[in-house]
Protein backbone atom coordinates (compact mmCIF):
# COMPACT_ATOMS: atom_id res chain seq x y z
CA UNK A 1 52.77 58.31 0.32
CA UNK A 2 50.52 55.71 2.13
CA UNK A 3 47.31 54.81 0.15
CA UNK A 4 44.84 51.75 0.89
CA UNK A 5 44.97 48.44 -1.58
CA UNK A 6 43.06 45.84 -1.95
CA UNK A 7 44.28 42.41 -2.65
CA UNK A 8 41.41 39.80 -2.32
CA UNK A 9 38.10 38.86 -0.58
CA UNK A 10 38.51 40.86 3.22
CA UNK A 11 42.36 41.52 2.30
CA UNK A 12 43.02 45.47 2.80
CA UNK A 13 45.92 46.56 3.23
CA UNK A 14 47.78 50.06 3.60
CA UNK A 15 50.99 50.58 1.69
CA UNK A 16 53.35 53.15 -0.17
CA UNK A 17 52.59 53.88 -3.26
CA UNK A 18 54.32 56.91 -5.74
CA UNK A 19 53.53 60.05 -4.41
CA UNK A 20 50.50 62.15 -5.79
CA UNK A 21 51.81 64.38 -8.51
CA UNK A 22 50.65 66.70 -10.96
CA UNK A 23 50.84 65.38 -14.65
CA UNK A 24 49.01 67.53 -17.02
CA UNK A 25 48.67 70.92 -16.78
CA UNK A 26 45.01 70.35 -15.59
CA UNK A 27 45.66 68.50 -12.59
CA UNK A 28 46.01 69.48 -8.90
CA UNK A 29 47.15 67.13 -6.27
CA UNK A 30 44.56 67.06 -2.69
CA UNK A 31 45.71 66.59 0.40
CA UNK A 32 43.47 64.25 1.89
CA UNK A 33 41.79 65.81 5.25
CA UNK A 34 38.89 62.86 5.52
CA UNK A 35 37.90 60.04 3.65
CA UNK A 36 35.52 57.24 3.61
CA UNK A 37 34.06 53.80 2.85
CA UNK A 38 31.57 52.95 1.17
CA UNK A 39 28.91 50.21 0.86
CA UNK A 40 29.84 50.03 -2.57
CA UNK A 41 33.61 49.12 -1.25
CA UNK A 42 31.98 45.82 0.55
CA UNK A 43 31.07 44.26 -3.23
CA UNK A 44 34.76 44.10 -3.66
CA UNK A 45 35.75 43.80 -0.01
CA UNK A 46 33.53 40.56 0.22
CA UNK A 47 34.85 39.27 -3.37
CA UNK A 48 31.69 39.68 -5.23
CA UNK A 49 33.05 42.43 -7.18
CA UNK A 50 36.38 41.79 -8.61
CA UNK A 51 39.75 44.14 -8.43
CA UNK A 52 42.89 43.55 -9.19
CA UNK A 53 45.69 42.42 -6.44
CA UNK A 54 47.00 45.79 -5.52
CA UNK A 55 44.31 48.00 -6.93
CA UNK A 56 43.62 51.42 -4.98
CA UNK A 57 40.40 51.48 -3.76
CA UNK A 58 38.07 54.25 -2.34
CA UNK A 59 35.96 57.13 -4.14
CA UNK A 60 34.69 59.72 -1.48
CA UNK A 61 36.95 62.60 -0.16
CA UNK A 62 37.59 65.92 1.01
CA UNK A 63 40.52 67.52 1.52
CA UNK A 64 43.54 70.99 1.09
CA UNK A 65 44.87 71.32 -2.58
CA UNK A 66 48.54 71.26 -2.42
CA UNK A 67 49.53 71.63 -6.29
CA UNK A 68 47.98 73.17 -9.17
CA UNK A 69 48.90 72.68 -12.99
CA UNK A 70 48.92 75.72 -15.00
CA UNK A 71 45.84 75.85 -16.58
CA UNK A 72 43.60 74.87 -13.20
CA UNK A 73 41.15 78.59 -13.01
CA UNK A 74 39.16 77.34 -10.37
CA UNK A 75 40.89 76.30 -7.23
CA UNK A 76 43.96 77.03 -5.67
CA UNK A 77 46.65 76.01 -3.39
CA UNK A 78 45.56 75.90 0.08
CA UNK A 79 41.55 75.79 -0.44
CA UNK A 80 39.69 73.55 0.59
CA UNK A 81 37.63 70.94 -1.75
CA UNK A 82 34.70 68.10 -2.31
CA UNK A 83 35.58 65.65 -5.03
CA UNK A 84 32.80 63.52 -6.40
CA UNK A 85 33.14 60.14 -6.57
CA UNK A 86 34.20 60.52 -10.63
CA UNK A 87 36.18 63.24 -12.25
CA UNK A 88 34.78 64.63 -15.97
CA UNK A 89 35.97 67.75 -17.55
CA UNK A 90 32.42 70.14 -17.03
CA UNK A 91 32.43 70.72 -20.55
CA UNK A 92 31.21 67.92 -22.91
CA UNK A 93 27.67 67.50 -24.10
CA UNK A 94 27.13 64.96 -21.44
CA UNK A 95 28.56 67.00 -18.61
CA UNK A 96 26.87 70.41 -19.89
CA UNK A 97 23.45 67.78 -19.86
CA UNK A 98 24.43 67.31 -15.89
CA UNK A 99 25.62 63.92 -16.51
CA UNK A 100 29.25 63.93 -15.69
CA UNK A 101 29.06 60.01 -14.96
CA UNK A 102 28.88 60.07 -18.70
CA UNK A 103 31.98 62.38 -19.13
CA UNK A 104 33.74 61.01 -22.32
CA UNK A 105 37.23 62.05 -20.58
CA UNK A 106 35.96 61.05 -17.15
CA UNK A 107 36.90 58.02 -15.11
CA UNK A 108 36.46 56.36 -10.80
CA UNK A 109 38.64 56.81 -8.23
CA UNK A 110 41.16 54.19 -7.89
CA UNK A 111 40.39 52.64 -11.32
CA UNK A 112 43.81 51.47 -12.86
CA UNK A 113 46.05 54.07 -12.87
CA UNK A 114 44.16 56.17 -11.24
CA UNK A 115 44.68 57.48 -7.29
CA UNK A 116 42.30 55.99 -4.15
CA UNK A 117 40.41 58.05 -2.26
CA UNK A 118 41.41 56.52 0.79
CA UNK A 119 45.19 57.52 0.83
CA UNK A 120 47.04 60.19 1.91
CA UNK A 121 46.72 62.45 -1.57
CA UNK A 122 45.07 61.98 -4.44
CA UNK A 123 45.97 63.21 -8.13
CA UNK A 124 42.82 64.82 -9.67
CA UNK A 125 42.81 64.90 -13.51
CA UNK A 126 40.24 68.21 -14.71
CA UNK A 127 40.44 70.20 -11.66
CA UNK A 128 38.19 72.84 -13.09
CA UNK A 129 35.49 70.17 -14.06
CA UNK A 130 35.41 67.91 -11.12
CA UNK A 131 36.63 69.74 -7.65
CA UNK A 132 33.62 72.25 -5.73
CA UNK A 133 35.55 74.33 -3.55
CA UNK A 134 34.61 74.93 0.47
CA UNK A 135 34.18 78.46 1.43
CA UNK A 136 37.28 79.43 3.69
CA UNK A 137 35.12 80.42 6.74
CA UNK A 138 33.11 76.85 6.74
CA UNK A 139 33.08 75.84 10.03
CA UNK A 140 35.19 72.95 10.31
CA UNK A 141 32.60 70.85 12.28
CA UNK A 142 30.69 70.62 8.99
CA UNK A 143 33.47 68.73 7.38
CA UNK A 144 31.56 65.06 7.87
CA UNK A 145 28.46 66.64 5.97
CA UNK A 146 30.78 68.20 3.44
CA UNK A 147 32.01 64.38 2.84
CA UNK A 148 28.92 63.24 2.67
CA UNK A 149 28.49 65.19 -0.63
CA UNK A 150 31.07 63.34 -2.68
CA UNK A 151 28.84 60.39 -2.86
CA UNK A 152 25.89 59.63 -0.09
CA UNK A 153 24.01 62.54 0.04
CA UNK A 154 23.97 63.39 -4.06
CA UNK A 155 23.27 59.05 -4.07
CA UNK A 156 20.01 59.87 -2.13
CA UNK A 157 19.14 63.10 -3.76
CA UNK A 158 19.38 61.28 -7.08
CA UNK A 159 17.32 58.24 -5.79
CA UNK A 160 14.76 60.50 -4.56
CA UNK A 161 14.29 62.73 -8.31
CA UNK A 162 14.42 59.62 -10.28
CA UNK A 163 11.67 58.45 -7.71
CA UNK A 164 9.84 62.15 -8.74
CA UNK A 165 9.31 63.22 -5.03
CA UNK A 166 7.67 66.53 -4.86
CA UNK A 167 5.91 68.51 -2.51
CA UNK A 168 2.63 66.23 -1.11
CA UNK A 169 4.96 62.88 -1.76
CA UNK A 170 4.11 59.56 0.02
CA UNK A 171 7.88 58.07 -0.18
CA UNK A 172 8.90 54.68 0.53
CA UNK A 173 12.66 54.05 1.14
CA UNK A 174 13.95 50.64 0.71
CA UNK A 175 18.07 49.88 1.82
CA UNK A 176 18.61 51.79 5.33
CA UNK A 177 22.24 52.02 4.78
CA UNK A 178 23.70 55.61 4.38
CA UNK A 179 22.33 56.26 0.90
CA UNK A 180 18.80 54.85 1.83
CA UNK A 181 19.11 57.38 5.11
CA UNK A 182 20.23 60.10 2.61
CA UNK A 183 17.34 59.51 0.62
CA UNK A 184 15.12 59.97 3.59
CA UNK A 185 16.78 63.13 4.29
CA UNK A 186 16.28 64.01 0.20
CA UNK A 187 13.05 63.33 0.58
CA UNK A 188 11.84 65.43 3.19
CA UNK A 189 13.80 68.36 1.39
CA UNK A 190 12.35 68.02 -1.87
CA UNK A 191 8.93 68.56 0.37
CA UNK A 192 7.30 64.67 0.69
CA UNK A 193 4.46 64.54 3.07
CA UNK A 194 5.03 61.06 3.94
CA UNK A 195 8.54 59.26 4.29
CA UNK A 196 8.11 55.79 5.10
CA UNK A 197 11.58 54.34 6.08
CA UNK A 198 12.71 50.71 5.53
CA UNK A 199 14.56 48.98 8.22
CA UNK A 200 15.15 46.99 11.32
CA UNK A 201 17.90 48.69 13.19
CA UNK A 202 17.33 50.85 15.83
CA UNK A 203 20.08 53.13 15.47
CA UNK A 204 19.65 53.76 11.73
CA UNK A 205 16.07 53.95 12.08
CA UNK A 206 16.89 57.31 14.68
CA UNK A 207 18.50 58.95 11.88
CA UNK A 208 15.96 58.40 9.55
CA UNK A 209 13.45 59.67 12.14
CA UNK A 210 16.06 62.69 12.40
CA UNK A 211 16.31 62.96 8.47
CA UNK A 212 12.38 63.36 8.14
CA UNK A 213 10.71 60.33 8.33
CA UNK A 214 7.21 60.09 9.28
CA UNK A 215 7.05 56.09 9.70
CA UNK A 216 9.21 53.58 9.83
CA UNK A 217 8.89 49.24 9.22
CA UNK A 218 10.73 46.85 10.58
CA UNK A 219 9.46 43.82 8.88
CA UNK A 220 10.69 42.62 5.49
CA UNK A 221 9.74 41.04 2.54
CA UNK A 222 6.00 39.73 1.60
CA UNK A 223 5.32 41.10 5.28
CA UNK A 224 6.90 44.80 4.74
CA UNK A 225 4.70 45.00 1.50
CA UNK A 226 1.47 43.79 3.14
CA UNK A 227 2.24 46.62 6.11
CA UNK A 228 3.09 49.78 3.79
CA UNK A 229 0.08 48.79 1.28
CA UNK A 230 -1.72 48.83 4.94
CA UNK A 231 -0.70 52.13 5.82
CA UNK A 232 -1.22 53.74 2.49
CA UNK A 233 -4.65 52.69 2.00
CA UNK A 234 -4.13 49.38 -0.12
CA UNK A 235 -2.21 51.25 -2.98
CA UNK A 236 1.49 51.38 -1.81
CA UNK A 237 3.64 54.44 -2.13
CA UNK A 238 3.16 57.15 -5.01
CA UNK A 239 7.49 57.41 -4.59
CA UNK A 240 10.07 54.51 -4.03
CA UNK A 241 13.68 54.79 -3.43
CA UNK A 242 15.51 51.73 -3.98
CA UNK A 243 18.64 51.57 -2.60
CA UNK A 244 20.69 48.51 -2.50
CA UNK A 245 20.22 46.83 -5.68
CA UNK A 246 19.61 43.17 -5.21
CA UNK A 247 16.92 40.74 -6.37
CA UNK A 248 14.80 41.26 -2.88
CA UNK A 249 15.23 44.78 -2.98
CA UNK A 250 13.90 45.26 -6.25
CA UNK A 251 10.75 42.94 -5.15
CA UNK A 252 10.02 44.95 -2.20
CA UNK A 253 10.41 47.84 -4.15
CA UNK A 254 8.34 46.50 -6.88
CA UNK A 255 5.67 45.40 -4.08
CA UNK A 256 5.24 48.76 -2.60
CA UNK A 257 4.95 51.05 -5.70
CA UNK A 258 1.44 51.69 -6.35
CA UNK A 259 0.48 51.64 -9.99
CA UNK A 260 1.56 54.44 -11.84
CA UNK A 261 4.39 55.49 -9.38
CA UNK A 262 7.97 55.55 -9.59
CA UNK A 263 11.37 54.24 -8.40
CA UNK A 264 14.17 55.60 -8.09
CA UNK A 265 17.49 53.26 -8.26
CA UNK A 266 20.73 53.82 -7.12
CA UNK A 267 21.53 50.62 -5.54
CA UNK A 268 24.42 48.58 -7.35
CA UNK A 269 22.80 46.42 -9.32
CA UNK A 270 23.91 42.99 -7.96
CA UNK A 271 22.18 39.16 -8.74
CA UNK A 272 19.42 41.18 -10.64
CA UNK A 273 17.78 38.86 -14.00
CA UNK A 274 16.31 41.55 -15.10
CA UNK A 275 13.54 44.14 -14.66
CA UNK A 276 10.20 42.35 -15.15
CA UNK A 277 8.77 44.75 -17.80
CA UNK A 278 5.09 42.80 -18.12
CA UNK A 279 4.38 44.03 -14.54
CA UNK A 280 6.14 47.37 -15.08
CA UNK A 281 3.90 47.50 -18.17
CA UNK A 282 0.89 46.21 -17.16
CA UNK A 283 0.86 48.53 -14.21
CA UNK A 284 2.34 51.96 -15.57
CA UNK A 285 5.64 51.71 -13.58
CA UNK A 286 8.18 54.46 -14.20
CA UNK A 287 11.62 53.89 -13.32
CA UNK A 288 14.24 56.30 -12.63
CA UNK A 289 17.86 56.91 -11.46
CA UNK A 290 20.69 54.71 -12.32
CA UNK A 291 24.54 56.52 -11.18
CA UNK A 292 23.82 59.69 -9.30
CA UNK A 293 25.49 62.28 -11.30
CA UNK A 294 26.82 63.78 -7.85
CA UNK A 295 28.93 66.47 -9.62
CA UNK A 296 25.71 68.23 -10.89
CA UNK A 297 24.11 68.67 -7.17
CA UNK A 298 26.91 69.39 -5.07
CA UNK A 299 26.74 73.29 -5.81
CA UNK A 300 23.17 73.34 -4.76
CA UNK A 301 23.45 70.61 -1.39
CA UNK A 302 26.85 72.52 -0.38
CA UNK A 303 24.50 75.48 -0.13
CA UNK A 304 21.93 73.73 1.70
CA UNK A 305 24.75 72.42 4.18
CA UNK A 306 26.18 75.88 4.60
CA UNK A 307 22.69 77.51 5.87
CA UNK A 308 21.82 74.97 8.13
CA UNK A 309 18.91 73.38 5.79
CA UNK A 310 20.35 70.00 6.01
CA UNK A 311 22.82 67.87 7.78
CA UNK A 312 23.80 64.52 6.39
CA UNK A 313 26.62 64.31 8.90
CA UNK A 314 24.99 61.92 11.11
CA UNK A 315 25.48 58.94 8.71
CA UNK A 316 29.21 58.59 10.20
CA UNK A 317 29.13 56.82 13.61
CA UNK A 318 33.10 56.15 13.34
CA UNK A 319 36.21 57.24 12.47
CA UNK A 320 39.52 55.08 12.10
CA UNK A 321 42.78 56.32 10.73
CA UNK A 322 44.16 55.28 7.66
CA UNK A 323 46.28 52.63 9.54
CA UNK A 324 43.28 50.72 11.01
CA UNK A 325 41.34 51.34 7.50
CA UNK A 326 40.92 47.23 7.22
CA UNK A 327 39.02 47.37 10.70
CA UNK A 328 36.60 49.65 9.34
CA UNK A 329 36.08 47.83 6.96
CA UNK A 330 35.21 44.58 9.20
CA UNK A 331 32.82 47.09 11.27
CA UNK A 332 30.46 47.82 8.04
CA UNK A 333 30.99 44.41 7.25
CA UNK A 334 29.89 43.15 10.16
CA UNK A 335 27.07 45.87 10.09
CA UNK A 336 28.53 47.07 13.48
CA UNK A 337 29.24 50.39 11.86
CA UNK A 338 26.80 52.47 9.58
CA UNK A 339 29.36 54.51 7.72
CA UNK A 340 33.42 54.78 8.74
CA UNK A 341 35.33 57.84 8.02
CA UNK A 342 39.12 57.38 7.39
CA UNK A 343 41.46 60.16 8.80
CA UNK A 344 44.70 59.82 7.20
């Protein structure tokens, strides 16, 4: 089969690899239908995060299940299936807790030995623990929000209940990338009053405005703290979602929480020193979040998705096929493109 590699800083590449295959009896092979790339993909795409020369690479995907070891209950051949962006069994204290990023027997997508999500198949190890199955009569137009589930939209969700957004919430969202968009769009679900959206381009800052947000900023740094502590009153937001997880983000995001709010992280941690736990201290400072557990909220999003509540399709504004995968990654590099599906 044909499965994407990555052999250096902006080297992708599409080759054949050894065909999916089942290997213990808790296995089943996917078909891939749609896959995608994500911002986390860049970090190794632009050499900051390392890989080895040939590693697989890709963790978000959808697709048919073609094979099925012999003690898979849950699926079967021929349905339909979102994969989080880790596998874990479903049944170890830490997966029982909702944690499955914590699964003792868990592991990434197209760690070593492991299958990519952006190939043609993909080998899933604990079927039963990992894979949410698609209704049969899901309309197939939904299948971009369905993606979205294996990583984005549960990133956002998670941002936005480590952040503690309730009903009456004044949210700030900083990162206006696909997670900080799917944190908008958590946001207004979880019932936030105000969503105050971080960002300067025009076409992301439509979405958000589609998502749920109430306001949006376009400047950045000392000047995007001075306007939100404007807007709310001198205090800054009750709510922040942080989502990109370098040293400026954190700052802003540090700048706009009012004392005795919260942020919510999901952003890679990248060139952070450190939290700076005097001011976190000194001004009662919660933090939240850290790797969004996606497995634990797909059942509950999928059902939002399926009765119309929510649509985080709208992230994707391309699709490329597997054999032009290295061009999308040059779009999202070049911030051309918000979010690139990969048909394979």
């Amino acid at each position: 089969m044909r499965a994407t590699t990555i052999y250096g800083t902006r080297d992708i590449r599409v080759e054949e690899v050894p065909d999916a295959a089942v290997r213990e009896a808790t296995d089943v092979v996917v078909r891939v239908e749609l896959a995608c790339i994500c911002g986390s993909d860049l970090w190794a795409y632009r050499g900051v995060a390392k890989r080895a020369e040939g590693q697989r690479i890709g963790h978000e995907f959808l697709g048919i299940v073609e094979e099925v070891g012999k003690d898979v209950k849950s699926v079967q051949v021929g349905d339909r299936v979102i994969a989080p962006f880790v596998w874990s069994d479903g049944t170890c204290s830490y997966c029982q807790a909702g944690l499955q990023t914590s699964c003792r027997s868990g592991g990434f997508w197209g760690s070593k030995g492991s299958d990519g999500g952006q190939g043609e198949a993909v080998r899933v190890p604990l079927a039963d623990g990992t894979l949410v199955r698609v209704p049969a009569d899901a309309s197939p137009e939904l299948l971009p929000a369905f993606l979205s589930l294996s990583d984005v939209m549960g990133t956002g969700h998670h941002a936005a209940i480590g952040a503690g957004v309730g009903p009456g919430s004044t949210v700030a969202v900083v990162g206006d990338g696909a997670v900080g968009l799917c944190g908008v769009l958590a946001a207004r679900r979880l019932g936030a009053e105000r969503i105050i959206a971080m960002g300067r381009h025009e076409d992301r800052a439509k979405i958000a405005k589609l998502f749920g947000a109430t306001d949006q900023v376009t400047e950045r740094g000392e000047a995007a703290v001075e306007r939100i502590k404007e807007m709310t009153g001198g205090l800054g937001a009750s709510c922040v979602l942080e989502c990109v997880g370098t040293e400026q983000s954190w700052e802003t995001a540090m700048g706009i929480v009012r004392d005795g709010g919260t942020i919510g992280y999901v952003g890679v941690p990248h060139g952070m020193p450190g939290l700076p736990l005097g001011k976190l201290f000194g001004r009662n400072i919660n933090i939240g979040g850290g790797v969004a557990p996606v497995r634990a909220y797909l059942p509950e999003l999928l059902a939002d998705v399926l009765a119309g509540r929510i649509d985080p399709g709208p992230v994707f504004d391309r699709t490329v096929s597997l054999d032009d995968v290295a061009l999308g990654y040059q779009a999202m590099d070049e911030r051309t493109a918000l979010k690139v599906i990969v048909r394979p």
